[in-house]
N, C-alpha and C. Protein backbone atom coordinates (compact mmCIF):
# COMPACT_ATOMS: atom_id res chain seq x y z
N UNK A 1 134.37 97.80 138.50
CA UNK A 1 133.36 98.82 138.46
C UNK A 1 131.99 98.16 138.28
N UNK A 2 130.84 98.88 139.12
CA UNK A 2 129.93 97.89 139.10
C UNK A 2 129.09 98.85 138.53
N UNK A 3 127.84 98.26 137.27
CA UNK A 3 127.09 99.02 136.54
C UNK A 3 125.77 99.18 136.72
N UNK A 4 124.84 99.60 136.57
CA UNK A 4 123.90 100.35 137.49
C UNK A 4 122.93 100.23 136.03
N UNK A 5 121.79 99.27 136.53
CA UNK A 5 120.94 99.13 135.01
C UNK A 5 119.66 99.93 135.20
N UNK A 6 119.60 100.29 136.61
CA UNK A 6 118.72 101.04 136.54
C UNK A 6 118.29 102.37 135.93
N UNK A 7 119.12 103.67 135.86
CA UNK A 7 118.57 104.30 134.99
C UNK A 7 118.84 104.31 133.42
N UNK A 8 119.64 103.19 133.13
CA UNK A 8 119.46 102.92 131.61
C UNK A 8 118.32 102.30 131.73
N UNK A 9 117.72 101.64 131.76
CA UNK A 9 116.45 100.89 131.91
C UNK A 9 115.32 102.31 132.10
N UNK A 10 115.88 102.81 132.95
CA UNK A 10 114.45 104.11 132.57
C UNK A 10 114.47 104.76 131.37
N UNK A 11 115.61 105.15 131.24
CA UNK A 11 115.59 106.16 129.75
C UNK A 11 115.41 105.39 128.39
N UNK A 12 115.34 103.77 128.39
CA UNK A 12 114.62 103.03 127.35
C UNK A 12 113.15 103.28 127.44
N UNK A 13 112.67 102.88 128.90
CA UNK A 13 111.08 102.90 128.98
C UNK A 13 110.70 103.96 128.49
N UNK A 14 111.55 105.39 128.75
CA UNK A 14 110.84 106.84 128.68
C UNK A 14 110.95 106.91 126.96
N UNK A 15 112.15 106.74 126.42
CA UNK A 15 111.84 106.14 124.45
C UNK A 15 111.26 105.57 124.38
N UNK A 16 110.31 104.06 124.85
CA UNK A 16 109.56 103.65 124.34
C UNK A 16 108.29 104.55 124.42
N UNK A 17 108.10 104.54 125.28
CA UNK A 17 106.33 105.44 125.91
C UNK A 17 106.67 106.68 125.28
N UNK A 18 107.63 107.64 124.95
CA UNK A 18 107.22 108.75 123.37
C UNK A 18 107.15 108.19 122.49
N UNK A 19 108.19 106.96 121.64
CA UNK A 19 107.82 106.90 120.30
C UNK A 19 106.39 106.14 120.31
N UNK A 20 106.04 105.22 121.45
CA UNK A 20 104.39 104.59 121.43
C UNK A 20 103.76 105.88 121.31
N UNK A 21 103.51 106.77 122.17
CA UNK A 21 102.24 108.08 121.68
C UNK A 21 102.54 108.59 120.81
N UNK A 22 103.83 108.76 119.70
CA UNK A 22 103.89 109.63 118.86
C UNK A 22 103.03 108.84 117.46
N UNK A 23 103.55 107.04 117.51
CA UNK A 23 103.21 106.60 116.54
C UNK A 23 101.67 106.77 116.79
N UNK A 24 100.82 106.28 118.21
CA UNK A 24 99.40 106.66 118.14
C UNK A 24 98.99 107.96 117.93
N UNK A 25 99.24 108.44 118.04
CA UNK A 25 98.61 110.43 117.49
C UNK A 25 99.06 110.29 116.01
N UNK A 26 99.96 110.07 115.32
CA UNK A 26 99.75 109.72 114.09
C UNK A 26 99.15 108.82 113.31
N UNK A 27 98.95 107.83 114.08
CA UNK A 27 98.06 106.81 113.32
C UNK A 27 96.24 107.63 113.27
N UNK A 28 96.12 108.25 114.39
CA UNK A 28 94.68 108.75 114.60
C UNK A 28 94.67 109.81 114.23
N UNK A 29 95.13 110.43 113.85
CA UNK A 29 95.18 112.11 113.64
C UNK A 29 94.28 111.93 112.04
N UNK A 30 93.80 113.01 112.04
CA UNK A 30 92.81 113.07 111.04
C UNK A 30 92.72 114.51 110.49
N UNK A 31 93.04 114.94 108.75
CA UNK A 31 92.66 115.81 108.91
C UNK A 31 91.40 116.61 107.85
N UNK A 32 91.23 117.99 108.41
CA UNK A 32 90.23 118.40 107.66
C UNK A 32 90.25 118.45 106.02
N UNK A 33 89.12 117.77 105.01
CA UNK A 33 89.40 118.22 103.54
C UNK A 33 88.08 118.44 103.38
N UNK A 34 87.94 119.28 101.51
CA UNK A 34 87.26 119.70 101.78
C UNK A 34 86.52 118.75 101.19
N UNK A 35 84.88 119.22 100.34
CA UNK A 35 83.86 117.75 99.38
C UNK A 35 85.16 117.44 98.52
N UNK A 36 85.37 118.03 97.30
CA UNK A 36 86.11 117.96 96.24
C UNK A 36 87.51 117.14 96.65
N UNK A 37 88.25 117.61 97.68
CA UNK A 37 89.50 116.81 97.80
C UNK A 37 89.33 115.23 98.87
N UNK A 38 88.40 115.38 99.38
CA UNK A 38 87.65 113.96 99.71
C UNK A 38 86.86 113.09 98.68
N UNK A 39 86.32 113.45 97.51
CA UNK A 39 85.94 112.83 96.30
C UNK A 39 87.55 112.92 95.47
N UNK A 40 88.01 113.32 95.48
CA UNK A 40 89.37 112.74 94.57
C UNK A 40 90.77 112.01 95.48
N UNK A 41 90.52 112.15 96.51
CA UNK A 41 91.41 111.48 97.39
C UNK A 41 90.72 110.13 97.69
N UNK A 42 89.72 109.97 98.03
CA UNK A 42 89.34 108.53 98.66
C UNK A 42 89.91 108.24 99.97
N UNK A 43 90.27 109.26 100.78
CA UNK A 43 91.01 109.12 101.96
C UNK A 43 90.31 108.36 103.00
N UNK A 44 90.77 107.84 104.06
CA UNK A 44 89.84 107.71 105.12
C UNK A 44 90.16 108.25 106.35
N UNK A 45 88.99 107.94 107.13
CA UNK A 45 89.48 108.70 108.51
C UNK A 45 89.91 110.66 108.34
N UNK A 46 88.93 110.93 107.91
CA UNK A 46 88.90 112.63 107.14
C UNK A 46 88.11 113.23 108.04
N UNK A 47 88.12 114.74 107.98
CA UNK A 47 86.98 115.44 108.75
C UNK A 47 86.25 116.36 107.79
N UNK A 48 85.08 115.97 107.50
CA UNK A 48 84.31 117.06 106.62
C UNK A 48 83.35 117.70 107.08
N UNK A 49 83.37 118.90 107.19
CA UNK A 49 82.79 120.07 107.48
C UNK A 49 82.39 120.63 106.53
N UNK A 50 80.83 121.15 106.91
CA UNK A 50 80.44 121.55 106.06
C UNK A 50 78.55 122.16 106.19
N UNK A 51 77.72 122.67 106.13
CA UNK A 51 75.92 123.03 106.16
C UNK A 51 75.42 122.02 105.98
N UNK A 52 74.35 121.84 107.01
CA UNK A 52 73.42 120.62 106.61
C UNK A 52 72.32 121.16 105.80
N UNK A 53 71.52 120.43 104.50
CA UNK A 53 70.24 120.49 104.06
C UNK A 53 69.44 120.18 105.06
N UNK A 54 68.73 120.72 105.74
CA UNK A 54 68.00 120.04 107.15
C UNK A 54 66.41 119.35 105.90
N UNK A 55 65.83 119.85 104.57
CA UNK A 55 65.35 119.09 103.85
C UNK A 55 65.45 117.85 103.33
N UNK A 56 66.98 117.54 103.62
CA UNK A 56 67.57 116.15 103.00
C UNK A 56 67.58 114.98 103.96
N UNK A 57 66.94 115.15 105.34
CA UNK A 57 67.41 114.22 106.35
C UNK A 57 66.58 113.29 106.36
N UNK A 58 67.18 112.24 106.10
CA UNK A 58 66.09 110.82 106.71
C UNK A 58 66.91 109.79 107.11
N UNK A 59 66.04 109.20 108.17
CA UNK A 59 66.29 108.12 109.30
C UNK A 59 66.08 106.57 108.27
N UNK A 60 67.14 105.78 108.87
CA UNK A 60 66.85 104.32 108.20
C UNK A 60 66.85 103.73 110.16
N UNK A 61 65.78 103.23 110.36
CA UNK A 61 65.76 102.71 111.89
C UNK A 61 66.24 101.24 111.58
N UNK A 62 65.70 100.09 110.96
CA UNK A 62 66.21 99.05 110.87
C UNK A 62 68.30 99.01 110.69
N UNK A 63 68.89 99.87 110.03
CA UNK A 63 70.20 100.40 109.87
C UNK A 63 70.79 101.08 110.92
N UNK A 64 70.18 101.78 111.75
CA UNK A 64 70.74 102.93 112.80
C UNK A 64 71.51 103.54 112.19
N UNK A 65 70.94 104.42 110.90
CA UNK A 65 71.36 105.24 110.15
C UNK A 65 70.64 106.46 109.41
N UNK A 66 71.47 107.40 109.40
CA UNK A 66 70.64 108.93 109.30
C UNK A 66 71.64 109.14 107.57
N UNK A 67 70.70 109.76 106.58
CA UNK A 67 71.05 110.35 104.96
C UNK A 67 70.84 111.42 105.37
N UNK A 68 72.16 111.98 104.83
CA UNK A 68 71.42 113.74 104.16
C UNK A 68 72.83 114.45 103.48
N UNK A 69 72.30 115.61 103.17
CA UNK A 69 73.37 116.29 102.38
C UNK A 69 74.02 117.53 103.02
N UNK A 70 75.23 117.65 102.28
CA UNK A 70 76.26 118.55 103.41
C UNK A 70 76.76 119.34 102.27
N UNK A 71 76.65 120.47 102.42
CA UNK A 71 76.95 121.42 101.20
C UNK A 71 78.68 122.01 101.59
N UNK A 72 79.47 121.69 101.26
CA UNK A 72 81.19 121.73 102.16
C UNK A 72 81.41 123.04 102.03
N UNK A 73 82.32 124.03 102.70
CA UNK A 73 82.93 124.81 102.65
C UNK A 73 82.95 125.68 101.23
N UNK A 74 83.77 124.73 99.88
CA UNK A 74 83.91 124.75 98.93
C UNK A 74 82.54 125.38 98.13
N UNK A 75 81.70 124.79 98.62
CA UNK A 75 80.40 125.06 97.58
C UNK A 75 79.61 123.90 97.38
N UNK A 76 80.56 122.79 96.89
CA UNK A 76 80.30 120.88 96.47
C UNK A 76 79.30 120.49 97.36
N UNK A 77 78.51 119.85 97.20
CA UNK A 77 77.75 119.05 97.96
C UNK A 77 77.96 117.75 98.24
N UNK A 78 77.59 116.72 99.31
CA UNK A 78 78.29 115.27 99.06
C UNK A 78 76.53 114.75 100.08
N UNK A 79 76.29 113.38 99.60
CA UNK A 79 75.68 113.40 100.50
C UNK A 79 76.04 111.95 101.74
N UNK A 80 75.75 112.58 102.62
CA UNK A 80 76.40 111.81 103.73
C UNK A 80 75.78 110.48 104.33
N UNK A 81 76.20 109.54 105.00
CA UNK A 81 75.29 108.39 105.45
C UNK A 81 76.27 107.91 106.77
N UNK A 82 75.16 108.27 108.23
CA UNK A 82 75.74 108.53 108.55
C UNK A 82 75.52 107.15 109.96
N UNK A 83 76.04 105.99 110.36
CA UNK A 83 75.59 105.29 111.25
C UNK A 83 76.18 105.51 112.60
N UNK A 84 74.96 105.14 112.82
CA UNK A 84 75.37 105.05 114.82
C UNK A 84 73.80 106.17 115.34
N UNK A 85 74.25 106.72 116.89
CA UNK A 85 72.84 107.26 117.37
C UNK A 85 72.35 108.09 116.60
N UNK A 86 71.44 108.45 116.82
CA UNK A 86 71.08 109.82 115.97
C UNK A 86 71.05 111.21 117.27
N UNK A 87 71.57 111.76 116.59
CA UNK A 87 72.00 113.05 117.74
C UNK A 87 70.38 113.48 117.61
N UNK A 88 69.91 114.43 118.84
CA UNK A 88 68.69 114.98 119.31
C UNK A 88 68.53 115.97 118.19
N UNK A 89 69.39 116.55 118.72
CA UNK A 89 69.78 118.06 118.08
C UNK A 89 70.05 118.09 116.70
N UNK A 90 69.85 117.56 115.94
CA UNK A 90 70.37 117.66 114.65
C UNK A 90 70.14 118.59 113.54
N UNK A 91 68.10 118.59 113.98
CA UNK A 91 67.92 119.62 113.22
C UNK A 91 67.94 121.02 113.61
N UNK A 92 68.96 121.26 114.87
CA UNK A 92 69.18 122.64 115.36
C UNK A 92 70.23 123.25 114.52
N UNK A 93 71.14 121.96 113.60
CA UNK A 93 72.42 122.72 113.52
C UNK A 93 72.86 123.37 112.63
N UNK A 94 73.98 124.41 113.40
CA UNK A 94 74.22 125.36 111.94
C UNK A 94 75.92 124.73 111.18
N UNK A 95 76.26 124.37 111.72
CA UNK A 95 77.43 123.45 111.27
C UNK A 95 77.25 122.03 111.62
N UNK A 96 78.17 121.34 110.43
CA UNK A 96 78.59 119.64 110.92
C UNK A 96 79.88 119.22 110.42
N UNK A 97 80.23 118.62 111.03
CA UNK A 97 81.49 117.94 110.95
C UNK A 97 81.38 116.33 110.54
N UNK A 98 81.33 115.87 110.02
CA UNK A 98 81.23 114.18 109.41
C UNK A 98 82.95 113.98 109.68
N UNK A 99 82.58 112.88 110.52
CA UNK A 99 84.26 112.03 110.56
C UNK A 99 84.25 110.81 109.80
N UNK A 100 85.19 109.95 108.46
CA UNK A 100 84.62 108.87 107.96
C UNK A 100 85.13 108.93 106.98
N UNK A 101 84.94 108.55 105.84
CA UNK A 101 86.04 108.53 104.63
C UNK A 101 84.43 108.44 103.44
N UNK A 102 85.12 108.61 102.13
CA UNK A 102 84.31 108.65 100.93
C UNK A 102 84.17 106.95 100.53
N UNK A 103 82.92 106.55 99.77
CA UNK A 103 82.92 105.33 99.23
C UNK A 103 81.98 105.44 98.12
N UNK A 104 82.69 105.41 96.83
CA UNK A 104 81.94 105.63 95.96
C UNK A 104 81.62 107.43 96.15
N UNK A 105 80.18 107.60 95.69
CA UNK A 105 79.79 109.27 95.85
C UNK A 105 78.99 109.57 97.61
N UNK A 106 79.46 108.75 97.67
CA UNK A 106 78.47 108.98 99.57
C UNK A 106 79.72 109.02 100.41
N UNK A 107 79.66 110.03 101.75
CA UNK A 107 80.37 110.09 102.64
C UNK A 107 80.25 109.15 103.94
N UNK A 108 80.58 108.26 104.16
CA UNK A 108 80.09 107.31 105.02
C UNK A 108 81.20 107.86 106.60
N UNK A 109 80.46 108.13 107.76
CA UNK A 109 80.55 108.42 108.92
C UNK A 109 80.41 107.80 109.78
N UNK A 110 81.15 108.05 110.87
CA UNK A 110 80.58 107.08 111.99
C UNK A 110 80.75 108.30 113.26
N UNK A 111 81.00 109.29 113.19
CA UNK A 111 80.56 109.76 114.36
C UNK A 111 80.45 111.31 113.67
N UNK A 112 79.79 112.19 114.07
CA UNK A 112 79.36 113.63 113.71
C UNK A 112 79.70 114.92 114.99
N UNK A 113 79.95 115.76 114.69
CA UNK A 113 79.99 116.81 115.50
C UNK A 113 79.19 117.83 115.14
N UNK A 114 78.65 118.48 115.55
CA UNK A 114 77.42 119.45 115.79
C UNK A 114 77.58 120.46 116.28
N UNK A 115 77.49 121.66 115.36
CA UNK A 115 77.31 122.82 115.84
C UNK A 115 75.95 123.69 115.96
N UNK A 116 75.12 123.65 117.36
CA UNK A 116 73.97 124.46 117.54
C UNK A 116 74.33 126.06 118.01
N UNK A 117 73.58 126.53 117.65
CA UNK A 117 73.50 127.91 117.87
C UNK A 117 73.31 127.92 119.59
N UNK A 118 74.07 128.85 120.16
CA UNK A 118 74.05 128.69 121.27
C UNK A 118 72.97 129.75 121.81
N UNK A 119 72.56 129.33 123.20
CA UNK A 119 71.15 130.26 123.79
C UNK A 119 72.01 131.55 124.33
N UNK A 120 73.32 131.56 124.29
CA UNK A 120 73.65 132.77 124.96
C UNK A 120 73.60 134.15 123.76
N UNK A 121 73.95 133.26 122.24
CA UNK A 121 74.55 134.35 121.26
C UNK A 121 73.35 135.29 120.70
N UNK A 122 73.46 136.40 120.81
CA UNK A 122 72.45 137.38 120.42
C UNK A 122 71.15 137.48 121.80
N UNK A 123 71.11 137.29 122.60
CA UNK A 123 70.21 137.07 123.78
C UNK A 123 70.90 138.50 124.94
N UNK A 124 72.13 139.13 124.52
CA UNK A 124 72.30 140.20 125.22
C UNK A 124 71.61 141.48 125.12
N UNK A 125 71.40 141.93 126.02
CA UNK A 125 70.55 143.06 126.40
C UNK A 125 71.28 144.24 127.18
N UNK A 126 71.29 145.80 126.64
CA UNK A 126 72.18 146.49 127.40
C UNK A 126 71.12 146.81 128.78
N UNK A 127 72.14 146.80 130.04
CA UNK A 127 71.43 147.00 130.93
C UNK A 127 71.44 148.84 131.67
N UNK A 128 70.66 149.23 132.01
CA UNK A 128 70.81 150.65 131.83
C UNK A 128 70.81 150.83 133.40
């Protein structure tokens, strides 16, 4: 009887290539906490959401880095430091998202998500 390695050989490759994406989506997966359980966790790789102080913002240009404070969900405030570009829009926004872990009392980030008020919301008009 002659044995045929070919589709055993596929149905290894097809186990390897799920358990490879399962272990990467778990290694990257990140999830939301809030100030308070990101100051007592020390986690990294977190998503914090939360109001910007648009009073609290300042640029470090020699750093390519933006400070300010994020008042969380919770109530807590943390204040954030945040490197890389500086988004345009920043002081449009009505939400933020900080991706990055806690160090010490500062939230250190490396990339942000931004929520602006959009030009469509409240701009409707009944038409008669």
């Amino acid at each position: 009887m002659k044995l045929r390695f070919g589709p055993i050989f596929t149905v290894i490759i097809v186990a390897l290539a799920i358990v490879g994406v399962s272990v990467a989506f778990i290694a990257n997966a990140s999830p939301y906490v809030s100030v308070s359980e990101a100051r007592k966790s020390g986690a990294t790789n977190v998503h914090l959401k939360g109001q910007l102080d648009k009073s609290s913002i300042t640029n470090d240009f020699r750093d390519h880095s933006i400070r300010f404070r994020m008042k969380g969900e919770d109530g807590d405030s943390v204040q954030v430091v945040y490197t890389g570009v500086s988004p345009s829009d920043m002081t449009q926004a009505t939400e933020i998202v900080a991706i990055g872990s806690m160090k010490g009392e500062e939230f250190h980030s490396n990339k942000l998500l931004i929520k602006c008020p959009s030009k469509y919301e409240g701009s409707s008009k009944a038409k008669a």
